[in-house]
N, C-alpha and C. Protein backbone atom coordinates (compact mmCIF):
# COMPACT_ATOMS: atom_id res chain seq x y z
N UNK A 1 135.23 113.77 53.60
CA UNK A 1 133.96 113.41 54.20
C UNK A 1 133.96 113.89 55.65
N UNK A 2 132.63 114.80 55.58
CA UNK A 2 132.88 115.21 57.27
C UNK A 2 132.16 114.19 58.51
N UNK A 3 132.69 113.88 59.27
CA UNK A 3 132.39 112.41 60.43
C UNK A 3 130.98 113.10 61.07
N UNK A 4 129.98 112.21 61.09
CA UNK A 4 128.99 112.16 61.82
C UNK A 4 129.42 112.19 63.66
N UNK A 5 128.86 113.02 63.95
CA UNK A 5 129.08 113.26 65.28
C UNK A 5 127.53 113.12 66.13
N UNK A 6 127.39 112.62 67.26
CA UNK A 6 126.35 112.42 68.11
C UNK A 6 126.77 112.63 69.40
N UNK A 7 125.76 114.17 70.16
CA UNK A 7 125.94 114.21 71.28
C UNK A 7 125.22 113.23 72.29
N UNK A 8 125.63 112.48 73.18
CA UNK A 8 124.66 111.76 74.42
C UNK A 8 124.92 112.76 75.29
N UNK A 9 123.26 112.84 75.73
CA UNK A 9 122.81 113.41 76.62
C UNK A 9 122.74 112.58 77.70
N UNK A 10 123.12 112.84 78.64
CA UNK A 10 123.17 112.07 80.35
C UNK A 10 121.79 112.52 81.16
N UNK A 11 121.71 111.79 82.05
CA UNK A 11 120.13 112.07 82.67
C UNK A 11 120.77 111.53 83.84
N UNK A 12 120.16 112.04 84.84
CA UNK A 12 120.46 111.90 86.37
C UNK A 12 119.52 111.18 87.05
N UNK A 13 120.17 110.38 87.92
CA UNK A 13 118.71 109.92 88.89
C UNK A 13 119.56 109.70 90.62
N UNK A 14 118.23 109.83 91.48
CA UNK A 14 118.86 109.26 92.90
C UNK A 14 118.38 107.79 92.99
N UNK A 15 119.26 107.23 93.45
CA UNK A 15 119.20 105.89 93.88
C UNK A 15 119.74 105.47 95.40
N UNK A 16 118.88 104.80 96.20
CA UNK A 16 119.24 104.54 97.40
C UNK A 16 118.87 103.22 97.96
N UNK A 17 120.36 103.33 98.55
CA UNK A 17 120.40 101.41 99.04
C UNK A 17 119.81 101.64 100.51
N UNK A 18 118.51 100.63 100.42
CA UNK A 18 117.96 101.06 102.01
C UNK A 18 118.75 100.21 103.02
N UNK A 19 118.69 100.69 104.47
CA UNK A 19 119.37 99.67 105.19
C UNK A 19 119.59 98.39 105.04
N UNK A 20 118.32 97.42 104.79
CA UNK A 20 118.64 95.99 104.76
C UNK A 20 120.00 95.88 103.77
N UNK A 21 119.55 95.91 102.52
CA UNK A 21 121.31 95.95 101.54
C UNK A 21 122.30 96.63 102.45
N UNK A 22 122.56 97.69 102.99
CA UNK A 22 123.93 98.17 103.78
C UNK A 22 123.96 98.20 104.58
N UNK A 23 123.23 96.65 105.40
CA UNK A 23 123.80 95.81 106.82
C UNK A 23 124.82 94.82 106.19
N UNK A 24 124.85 94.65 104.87
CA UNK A 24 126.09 93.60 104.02
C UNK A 24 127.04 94.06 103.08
N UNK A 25 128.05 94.22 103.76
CA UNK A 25 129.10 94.41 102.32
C UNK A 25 129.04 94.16 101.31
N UNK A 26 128.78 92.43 101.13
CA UNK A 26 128.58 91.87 100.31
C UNK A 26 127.28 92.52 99.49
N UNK A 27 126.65 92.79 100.10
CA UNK A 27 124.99 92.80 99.11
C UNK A 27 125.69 94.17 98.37
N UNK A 28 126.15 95.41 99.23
CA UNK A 28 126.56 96.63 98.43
C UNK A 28 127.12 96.29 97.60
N UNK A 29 128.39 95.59 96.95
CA UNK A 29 129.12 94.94 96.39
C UNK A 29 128.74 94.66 94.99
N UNK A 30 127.75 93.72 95.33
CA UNK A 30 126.71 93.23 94.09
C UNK A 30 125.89 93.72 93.21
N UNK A 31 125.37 95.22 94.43
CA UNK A 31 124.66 96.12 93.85
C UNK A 31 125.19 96.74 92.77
N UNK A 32 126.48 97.30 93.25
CA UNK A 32 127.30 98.49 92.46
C UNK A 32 127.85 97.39 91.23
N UNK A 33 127.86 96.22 91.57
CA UNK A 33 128.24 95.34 89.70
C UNK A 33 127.28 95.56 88.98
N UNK A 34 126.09 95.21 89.45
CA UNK A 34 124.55 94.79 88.76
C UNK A 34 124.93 96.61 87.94
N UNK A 35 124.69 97.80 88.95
CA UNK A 35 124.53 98.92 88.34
C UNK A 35 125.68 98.96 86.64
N UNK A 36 127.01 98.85 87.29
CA UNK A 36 128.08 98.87 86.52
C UNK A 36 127.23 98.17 85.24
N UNK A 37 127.08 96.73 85.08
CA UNK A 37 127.36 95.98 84.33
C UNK A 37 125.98 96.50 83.11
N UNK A 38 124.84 97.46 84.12
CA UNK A 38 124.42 98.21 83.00
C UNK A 38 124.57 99.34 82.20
N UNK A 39 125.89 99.67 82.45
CA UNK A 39 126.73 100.60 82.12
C UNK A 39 125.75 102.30 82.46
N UNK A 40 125.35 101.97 83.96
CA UNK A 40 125.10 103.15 84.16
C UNK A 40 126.17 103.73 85.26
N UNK A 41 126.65 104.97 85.35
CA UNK A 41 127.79 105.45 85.91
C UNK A 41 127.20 106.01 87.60
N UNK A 42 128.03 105.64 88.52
CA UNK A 42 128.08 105.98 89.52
C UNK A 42 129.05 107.31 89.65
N UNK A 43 128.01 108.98 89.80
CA UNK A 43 129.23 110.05 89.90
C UNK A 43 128.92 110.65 91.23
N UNK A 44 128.32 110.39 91.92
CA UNK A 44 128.34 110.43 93.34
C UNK A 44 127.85 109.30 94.95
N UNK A 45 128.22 109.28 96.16
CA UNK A 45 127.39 108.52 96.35
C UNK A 45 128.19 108.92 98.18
N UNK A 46 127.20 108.38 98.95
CA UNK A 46 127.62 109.09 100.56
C UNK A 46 126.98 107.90 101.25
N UNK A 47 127.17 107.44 102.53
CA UNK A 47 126.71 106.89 103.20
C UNK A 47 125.68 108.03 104.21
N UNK A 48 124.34 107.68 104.69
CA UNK A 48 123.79 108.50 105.69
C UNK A 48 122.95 107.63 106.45
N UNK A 49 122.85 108.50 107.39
CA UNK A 49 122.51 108.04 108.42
C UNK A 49 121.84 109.12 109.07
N UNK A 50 120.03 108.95 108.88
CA UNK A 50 119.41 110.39 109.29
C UNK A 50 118.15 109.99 110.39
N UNK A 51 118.20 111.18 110.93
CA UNK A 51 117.10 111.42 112.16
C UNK A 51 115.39 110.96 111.33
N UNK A 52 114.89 110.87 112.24
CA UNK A 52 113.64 110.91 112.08
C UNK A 52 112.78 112.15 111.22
N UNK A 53 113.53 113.36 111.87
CA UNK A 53 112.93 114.23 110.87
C UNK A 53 113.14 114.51 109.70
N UNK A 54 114.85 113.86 109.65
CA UNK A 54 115.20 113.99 107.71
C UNK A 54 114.44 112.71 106.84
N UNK A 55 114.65 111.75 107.70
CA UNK A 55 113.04 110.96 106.92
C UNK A 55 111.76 111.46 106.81
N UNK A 56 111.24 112.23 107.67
CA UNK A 56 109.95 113.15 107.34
C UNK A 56 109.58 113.59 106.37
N UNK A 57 111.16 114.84 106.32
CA UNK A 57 110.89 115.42 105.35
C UNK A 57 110.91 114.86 104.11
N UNK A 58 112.26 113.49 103.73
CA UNK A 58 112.16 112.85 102.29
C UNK A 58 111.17 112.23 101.80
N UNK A 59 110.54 111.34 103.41
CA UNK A 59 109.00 110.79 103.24
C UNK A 59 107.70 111.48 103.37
N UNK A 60 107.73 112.26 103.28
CA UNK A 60 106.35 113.20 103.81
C UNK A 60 105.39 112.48 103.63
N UNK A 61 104.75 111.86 102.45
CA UNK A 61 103.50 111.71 101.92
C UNK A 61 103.78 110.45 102.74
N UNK A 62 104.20 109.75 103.24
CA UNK A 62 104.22 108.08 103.73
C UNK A 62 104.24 108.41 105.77
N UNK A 63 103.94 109.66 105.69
CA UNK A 63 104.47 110.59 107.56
C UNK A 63 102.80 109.39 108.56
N UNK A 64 103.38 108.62 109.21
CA UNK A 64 102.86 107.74 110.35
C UNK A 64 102.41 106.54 109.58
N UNK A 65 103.09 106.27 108.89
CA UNK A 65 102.64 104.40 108.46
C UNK A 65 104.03 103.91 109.29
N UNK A 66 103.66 103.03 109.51
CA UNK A 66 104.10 101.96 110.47
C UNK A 66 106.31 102.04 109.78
N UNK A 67 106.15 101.80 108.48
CA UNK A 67 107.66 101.10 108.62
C UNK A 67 108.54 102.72 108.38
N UNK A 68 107.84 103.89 108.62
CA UNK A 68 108.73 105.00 108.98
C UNK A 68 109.73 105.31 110.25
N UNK A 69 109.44 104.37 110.91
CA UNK A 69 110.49 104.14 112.08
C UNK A 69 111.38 103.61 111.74
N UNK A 70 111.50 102.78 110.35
CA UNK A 70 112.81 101.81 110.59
C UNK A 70 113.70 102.49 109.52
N UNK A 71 114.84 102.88 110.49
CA UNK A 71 115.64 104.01 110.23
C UNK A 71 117.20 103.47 110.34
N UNK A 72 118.02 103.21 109.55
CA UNK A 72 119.60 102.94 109.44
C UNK A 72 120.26 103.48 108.28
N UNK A 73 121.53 102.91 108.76
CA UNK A 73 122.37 103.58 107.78
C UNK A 73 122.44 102.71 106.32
N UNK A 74 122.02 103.83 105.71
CA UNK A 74 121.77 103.35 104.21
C UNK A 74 122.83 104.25 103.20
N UNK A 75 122.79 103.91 101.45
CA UNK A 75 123.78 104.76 100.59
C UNK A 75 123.07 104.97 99.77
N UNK A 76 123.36 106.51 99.58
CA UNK A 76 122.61 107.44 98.31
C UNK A 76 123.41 107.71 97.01
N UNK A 77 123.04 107.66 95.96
CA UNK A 77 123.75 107.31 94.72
C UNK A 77 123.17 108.06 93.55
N UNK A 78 124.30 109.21 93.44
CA UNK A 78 124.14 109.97 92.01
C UNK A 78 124.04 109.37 90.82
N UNK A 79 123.09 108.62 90.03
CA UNK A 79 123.47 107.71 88.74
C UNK A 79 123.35 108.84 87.37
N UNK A 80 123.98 108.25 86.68
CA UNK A 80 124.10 108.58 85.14
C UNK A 80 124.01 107.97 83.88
N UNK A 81 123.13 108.24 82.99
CA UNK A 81 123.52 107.33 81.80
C UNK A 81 122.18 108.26 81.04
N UNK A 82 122.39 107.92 79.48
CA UNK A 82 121.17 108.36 78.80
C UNK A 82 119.78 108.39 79.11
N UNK A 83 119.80 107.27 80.08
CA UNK A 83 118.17 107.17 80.30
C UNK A 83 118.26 106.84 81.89
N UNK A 84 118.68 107.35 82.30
CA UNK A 84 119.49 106.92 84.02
C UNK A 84 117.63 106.52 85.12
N UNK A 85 117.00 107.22 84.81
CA UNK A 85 115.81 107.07 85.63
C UNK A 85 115.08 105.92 85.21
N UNK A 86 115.05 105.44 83.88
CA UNK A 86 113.99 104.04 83.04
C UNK A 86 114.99 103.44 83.76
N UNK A 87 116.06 103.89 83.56
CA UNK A 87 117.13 101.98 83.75
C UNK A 87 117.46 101.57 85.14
N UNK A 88 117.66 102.48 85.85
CA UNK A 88 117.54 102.60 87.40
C UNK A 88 116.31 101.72 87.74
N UNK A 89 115.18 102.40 87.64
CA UNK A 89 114.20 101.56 87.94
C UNK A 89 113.92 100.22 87.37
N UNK A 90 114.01 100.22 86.11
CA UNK A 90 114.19 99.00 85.41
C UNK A 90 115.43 98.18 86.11
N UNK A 91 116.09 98.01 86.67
CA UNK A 91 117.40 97.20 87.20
C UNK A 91 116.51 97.01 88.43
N UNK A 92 115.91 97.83 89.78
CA UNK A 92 115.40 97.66 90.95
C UNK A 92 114.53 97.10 90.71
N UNK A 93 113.24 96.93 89.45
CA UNK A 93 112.18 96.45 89.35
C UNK A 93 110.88 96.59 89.75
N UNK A 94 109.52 96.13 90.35
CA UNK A 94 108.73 96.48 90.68
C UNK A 94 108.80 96.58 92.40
N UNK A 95 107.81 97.54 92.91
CA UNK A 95 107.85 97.94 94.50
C UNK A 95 108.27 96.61 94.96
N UNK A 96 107.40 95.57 94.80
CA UNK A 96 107.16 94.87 96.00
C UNK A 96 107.56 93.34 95.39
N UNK A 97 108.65 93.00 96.44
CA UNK A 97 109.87 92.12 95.84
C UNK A 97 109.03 90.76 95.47
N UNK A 98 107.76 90.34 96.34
CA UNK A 98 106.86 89.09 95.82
C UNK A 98 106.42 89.00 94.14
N UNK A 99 105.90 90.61 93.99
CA UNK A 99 105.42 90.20 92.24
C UNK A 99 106.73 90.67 91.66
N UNK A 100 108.26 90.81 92.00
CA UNK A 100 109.05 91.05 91.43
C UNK A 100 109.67 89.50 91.15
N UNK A 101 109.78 88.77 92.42
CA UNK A 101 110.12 86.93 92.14
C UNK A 101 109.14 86.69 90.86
N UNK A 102 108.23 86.73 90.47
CA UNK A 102 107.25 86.22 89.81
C UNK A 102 107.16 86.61 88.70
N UNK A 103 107.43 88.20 88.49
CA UNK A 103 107.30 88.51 86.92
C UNK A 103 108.84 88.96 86.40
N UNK A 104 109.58 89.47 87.33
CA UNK A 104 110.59 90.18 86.69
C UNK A 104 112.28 89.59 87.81
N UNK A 105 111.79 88.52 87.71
CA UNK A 105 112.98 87.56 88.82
C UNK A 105 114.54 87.98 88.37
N UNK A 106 115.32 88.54 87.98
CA UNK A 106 116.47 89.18 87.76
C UNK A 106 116.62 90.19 88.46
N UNK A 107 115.51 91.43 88.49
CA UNK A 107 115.70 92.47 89.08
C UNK A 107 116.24 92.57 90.78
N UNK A 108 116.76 93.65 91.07
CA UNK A 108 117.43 93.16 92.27
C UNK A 108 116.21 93.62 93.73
N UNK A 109 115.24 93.98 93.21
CA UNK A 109 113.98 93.69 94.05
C UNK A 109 113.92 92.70 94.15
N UNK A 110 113.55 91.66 93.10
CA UNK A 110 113.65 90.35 93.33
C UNK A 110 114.49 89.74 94.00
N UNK A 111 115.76 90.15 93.54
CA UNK A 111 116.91 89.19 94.29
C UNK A 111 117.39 89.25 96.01
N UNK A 112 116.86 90.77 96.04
CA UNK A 112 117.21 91.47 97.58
C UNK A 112 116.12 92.00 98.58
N UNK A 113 115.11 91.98 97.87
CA UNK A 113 113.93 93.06 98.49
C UNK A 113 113.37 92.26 99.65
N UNK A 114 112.67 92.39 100.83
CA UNK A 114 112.55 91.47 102.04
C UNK A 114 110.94 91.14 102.21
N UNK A 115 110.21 92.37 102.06
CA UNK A 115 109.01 92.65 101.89
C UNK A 115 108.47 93.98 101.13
N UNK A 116 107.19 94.05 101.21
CA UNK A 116 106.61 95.27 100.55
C UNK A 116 107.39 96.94 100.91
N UNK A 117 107.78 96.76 102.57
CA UNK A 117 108.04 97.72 103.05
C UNK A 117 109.48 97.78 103.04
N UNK A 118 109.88 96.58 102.80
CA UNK A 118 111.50 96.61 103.06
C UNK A 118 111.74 96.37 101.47
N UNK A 119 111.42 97.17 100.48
CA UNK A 119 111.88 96.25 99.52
C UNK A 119 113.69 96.50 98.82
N UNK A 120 114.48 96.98 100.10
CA UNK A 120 115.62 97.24 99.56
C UNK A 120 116.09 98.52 98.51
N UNK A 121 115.41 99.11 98.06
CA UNK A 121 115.74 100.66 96.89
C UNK A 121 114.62 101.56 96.67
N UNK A 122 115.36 102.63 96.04
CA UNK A 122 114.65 103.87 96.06
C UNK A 122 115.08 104.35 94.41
N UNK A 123 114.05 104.92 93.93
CA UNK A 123 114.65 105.59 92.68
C UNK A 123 113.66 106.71 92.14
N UNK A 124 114.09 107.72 91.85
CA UNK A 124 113.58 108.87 91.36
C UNK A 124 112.25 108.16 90.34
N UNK A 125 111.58 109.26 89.89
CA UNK A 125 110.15 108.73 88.89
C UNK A 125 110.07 109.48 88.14
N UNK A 126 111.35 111.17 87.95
CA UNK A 126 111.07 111.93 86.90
C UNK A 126 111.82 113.02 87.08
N UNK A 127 112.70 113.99 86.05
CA UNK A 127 113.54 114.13 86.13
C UNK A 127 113.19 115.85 87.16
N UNK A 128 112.20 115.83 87.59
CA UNK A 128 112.14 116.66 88.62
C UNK A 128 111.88 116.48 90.23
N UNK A 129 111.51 114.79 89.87
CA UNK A 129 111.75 114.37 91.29
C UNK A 129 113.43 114.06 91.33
N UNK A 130 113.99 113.86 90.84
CA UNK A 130 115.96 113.45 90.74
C UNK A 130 116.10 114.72 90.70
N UNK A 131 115.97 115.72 90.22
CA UNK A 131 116.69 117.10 90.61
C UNK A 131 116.35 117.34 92.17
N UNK A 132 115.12 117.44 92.53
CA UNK A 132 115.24 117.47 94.08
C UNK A 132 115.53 116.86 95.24
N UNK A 133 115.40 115.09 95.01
CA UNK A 133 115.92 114.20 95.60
C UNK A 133 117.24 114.45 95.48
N UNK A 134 118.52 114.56 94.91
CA UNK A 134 119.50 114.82 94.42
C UNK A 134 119.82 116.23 95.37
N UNK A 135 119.18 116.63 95.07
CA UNK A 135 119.42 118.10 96.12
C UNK A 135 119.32 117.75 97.59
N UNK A 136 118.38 117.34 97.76
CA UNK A 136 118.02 116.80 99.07
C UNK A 136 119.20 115.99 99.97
N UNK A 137 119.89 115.11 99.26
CA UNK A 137 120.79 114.28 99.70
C UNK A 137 122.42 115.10 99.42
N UNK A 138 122.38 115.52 98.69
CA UNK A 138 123.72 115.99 97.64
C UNK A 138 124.08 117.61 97.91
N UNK A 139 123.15 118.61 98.84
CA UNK A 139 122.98 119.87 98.71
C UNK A 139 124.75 120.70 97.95
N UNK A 140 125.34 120.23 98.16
CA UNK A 140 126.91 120.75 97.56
C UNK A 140 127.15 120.62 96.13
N UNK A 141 126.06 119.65 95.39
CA UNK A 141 126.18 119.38 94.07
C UNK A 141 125.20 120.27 93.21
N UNK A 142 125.94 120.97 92.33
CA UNK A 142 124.84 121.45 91.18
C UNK A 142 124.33 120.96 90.10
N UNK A 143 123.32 120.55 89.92
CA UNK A 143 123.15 119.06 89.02
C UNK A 143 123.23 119.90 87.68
N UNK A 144 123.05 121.08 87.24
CA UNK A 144 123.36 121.58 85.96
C UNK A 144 124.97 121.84 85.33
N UNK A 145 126.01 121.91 86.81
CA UNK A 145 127.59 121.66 86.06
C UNK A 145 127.56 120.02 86.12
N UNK A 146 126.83 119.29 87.26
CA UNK A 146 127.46 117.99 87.14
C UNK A 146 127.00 117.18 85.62
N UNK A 147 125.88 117.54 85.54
CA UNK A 147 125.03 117.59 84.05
C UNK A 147 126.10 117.77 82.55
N UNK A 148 126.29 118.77 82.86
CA UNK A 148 127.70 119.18 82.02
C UNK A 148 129.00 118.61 81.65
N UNK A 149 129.60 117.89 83.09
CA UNK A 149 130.43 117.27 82.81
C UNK A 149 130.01 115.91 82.34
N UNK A 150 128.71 115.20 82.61
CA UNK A 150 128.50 113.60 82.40
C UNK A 150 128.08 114.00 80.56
N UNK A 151 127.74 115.01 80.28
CA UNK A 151 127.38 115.22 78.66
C UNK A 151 128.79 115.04 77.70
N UNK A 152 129.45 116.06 78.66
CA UNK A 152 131.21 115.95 78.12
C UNK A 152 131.69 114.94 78.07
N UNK A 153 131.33 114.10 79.00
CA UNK A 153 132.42 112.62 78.80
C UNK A 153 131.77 112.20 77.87
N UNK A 154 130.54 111.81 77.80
CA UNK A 154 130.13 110.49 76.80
C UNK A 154 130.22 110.64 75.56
């Protein structure tokens, strides 16, 4: 009998802990379980700390609203898993951490998010915004070998 074999396909996403989470050890800490414990894989991740104009450019469409000044050191995070972008977002939850207490109280919007503007995370919306976000943060990574290897493992 020849064994049924199934390839998983891996999917990439960026994920980013905004300052408020990485003013606390602790909160980073919690984050990276919550991620773990949905068995999505962490295969890259950097601390940064950028000028005004590298927020520009990541924020463009958001360029002179008020909470584009508030600028610290935050962590950017290569994720992986079959569906890495649904579950990413699905784990952070909705924008704005008030209707996240209310409808989806687990998520770590809910648990961490401060306000609308602060709501603690960032996550890709499609797998061509994560190829460029990913680039953007990652420029040394080629997401088609790293692609390769997260297909190989699983």
């Amino acid at each position: 009998m020849t064994p049924i074999t199934h390839a998983v396909k891996r999917q990439l996403t960026l994920a980013l802990l905004k300052p408020d989470i990485c003013a606390s050890q602790k909160l980073q800490v919690r984050v990276h379980e919550a991620i773990e414990a949905q068995n999505i894989k962490i295969v890259s991740q950097r601390p940064v700390l950028w000028t005004k104009e590298e927020a520009g450019a990541f924020y463009a469409e958001h360029k002179g609203k008020f909470f584009y000044d508030r600028l610290g050191p935050f962590q950017a995070l290569v994720l992986s898993s079959p569906d890495a972008i649904k579950e990413w977002r699905a784990l952070i939850g909705p924008t704005h951490p008030c209707r996240a207490r209310i409808h989806q109280p687990t998520t770590l919007r809910a648990l961490y998010g401060l306000s609308d503007t602060r709501n603690s995370f960032h996550g890709s919306d499609s797998d061509e915004t994560a190829k460029n976000e990913i680039a953007f943060f990652f420029p040394e990574l080629s997401i088609d070998n790293l692609l390769k290897v997260q297909d190989s493992q699983a």
